[in-house]
C-alpha atoms as a PDB file:
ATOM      1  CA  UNK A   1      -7.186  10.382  -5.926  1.00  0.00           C
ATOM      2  CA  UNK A   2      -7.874  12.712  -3.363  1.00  0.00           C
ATOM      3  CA  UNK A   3      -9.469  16.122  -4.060  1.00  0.00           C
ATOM      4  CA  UNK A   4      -6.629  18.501  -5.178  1.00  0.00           C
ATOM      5  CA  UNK A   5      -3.847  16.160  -5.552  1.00  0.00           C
ATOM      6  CA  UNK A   6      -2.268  15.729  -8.585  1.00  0.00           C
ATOM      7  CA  UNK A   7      -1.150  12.544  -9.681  1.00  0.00           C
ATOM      8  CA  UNK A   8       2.265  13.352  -9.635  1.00  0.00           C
ATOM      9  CA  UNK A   9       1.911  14.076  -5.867  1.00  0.00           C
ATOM     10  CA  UNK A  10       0.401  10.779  -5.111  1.00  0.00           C
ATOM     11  CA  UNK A  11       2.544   8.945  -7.181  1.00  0.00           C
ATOM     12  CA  UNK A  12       5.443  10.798  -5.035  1.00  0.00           C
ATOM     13  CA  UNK A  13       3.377   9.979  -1.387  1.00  0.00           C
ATOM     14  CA  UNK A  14       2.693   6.658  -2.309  1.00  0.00           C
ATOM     15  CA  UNK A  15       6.390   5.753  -2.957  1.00  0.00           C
ATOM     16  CA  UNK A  16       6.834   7.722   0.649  1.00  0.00           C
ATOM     17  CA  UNK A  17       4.408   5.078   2.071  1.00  0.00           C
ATOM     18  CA  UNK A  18       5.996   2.105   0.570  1.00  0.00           C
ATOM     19  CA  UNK A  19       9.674   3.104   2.084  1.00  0.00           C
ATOM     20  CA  UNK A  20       8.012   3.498   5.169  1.00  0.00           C
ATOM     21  CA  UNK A  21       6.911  -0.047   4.963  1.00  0.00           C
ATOM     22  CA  UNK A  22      10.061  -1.091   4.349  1.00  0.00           C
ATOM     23  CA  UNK A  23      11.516   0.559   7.289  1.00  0.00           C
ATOM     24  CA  UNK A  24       9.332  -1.314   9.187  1.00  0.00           C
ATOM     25  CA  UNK A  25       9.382  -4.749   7.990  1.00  0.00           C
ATOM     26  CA  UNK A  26      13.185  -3.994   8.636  1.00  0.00           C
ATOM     27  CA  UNK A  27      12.645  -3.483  11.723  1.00  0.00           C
ATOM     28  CA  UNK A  28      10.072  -6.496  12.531  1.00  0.00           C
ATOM     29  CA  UNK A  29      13.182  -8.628  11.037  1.00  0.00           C
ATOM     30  CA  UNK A  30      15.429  -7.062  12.945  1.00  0.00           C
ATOM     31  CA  UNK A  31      13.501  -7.748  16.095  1.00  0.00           C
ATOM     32  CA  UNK A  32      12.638 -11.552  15.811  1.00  0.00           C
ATOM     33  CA  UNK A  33      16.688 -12.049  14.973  1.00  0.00           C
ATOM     34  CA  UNK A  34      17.982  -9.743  17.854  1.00  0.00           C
ATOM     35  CA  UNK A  35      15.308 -11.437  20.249  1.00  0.00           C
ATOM     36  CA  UNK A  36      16.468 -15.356  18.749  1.00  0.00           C
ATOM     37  CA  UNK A  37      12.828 -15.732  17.396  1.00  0.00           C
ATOM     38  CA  UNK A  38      11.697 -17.945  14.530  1.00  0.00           C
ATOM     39  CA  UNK A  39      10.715 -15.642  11.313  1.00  0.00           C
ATOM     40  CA  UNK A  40       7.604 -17.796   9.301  1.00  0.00           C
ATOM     41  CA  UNK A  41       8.586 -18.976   5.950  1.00  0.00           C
ATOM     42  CA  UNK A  42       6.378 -17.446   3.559  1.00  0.00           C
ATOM     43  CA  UNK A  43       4.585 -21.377   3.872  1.00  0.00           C
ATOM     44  CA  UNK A  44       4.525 -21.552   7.331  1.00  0.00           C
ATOM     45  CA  UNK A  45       1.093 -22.635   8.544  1.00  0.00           C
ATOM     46  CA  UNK A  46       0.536 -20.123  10.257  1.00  0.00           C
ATOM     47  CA  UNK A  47       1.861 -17.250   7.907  1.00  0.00           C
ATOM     48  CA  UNK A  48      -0.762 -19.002   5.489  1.00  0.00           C
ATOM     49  CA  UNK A  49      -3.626 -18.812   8.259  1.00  0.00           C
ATOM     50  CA  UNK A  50      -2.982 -14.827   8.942  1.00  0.00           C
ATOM     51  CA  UNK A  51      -3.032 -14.217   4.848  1.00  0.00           C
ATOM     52  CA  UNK A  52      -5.903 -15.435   4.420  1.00  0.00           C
ATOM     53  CA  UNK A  53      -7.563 -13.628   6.411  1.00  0.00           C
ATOM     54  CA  UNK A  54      -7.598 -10.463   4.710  1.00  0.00           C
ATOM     55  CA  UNK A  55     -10.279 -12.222   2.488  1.00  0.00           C
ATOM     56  CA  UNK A  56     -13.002 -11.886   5.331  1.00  0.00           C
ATOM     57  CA  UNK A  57     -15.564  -9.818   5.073  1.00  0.00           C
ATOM     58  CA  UNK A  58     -16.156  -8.435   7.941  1.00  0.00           C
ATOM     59  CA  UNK A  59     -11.965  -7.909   8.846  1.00  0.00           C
ATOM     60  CA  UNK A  60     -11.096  -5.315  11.011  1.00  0.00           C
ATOM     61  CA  UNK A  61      -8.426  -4.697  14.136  1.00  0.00           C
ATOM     62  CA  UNK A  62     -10.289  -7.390  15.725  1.00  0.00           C
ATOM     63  CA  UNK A  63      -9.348 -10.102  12.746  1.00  0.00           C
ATOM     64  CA  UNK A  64      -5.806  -9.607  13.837  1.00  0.00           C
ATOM     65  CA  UNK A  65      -5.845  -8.967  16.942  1.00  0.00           C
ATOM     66  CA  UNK A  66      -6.076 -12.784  18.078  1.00  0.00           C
ATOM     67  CA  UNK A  67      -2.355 -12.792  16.613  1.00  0.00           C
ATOM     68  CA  UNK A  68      -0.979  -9.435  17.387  1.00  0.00           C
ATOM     69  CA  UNK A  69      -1.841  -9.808  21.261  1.00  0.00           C
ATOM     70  CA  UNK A  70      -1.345 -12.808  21.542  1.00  0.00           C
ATOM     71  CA  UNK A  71       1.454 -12.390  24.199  1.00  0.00           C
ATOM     72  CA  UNK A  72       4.094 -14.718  21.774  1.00  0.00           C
ATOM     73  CA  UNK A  73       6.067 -11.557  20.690  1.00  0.00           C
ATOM     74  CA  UNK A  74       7.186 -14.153  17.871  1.00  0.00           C
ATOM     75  CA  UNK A  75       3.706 -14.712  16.370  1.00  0.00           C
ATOM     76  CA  UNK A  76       2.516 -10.785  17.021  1.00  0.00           C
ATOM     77  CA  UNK A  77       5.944  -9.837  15.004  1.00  0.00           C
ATOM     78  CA  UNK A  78       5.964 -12.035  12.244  1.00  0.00           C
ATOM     79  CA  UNK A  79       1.693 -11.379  11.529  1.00  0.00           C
ATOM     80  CA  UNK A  80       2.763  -7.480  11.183  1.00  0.00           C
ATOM     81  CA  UNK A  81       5.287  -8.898   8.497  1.00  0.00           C
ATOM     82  CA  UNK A  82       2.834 -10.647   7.179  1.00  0.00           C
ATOM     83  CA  UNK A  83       0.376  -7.238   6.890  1.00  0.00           C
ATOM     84  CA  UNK A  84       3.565  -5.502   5.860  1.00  0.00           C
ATOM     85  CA  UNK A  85       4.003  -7.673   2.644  1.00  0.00           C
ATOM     86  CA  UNK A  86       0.242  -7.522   2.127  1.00  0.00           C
ATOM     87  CA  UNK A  87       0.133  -3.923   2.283  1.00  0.00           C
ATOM     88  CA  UNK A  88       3.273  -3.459  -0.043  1.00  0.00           C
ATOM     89  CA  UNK A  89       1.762  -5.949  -2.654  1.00  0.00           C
ATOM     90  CA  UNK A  90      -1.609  -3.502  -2.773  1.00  0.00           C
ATOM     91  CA  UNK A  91       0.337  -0.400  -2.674  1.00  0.00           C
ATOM     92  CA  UNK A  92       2.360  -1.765  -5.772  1.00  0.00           C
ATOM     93  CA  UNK A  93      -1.078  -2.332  -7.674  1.00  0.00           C
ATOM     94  CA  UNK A  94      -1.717   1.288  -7.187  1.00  0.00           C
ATOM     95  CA  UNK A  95       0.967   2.487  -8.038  1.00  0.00           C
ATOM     96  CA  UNK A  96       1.341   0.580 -11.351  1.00  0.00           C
ATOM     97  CA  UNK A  97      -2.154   2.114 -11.900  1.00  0.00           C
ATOM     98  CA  UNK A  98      -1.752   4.862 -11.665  1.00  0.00           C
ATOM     99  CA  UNK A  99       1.959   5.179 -13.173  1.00  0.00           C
ATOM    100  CA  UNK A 100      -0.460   3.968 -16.527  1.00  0.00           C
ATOM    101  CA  UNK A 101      -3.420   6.461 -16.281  1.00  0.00           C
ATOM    102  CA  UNK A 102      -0.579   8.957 -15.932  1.00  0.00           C
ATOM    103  CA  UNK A 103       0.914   7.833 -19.143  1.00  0.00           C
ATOM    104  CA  UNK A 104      -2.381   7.891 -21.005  1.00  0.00           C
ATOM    105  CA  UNK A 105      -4.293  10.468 -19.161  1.00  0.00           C
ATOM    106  CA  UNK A 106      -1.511  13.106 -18.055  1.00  0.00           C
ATOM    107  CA  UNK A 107      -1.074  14.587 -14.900  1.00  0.00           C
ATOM    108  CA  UNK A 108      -3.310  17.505 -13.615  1.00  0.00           C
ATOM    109  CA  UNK A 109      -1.788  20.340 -15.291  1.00  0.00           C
ATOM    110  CA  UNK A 110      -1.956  18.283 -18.914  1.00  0.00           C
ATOM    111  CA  UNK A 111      -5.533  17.495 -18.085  1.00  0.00           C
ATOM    112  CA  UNK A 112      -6.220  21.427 -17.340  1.00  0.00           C
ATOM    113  CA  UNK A 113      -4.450  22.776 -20.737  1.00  0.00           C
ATOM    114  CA  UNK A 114      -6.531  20.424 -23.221  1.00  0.00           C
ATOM    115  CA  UNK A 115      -9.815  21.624 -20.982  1.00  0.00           C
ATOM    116  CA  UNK A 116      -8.287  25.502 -21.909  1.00  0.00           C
ATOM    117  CA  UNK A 117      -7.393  24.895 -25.603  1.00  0.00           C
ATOM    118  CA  UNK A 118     -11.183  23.214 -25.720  1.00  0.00           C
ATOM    119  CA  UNK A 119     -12.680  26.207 -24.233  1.00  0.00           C
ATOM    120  CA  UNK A 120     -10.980  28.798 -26.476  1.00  0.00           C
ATOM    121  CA  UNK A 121     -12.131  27.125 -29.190  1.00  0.00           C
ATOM    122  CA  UNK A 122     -15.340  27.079 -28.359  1.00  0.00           C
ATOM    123  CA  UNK A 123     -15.238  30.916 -27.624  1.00  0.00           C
ATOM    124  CA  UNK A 124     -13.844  31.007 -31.469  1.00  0.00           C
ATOM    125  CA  UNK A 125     -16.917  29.125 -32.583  1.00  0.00           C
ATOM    126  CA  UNK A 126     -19.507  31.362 -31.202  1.00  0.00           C
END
């Protein structure tokens, strides 16, 4: 989480994100059918090939960009789908995890009450 944010807040901007992503896998659809180009079956060889690349290493811009600039508008299209769906499926992780430490943990203001009621109790102890 990043310094200052509640959870609640990056529980809301992740779900921001996400729709985002949607947007645009809309539109890479939208473009491969308006432009009479093939979309790759979640099987497709080479959907399979650009997956598994995110298991490199050493992956960067450079990993991709064999397929992205490739000059086939079809295959530089349906590889952002491809990072599209990847990116959804890790920004669904996170935000299942942290949907749970919110349930067990709280949110920031939770957190910062039980830290108070701790503290004045102390006080009373002294």
């Amino acid at each position: 989480m990043a310094s200052g944010t509640s959870k609640k807040t990056e529980l809301k901007l992740i779900g921001v994100a996400r729709a985002s992503l949607e947007e645009l896998l809309l539109d890479f659809e939208d473009y491969l059918r308006q432009k009479g180009l093939t979309p790759w079956e979640k099987d497709h060889p080479k959907a399979k090939k650009v997956r598994g690349l995110c298991y490199r290493k050493d992956r960067s811009y450079k990993t991709y960009k064999p397929y992205i600039e490739s000059g086939f508008p079809e295959t530089a299209a349906n590889t952002m789908i491809c990072l599209v769906h990847q990116t959804n499926y890790l920004l669904d992780r996170q935000l299942r995890s942290l949907e749970k430490e919110f349930l067990e943990e709280g949110g920031f203001t939770e957190r910062l009450y039980r830290t108070r009621v701790k503290m004045r109790g102390r006080r009373k102890d002294k």
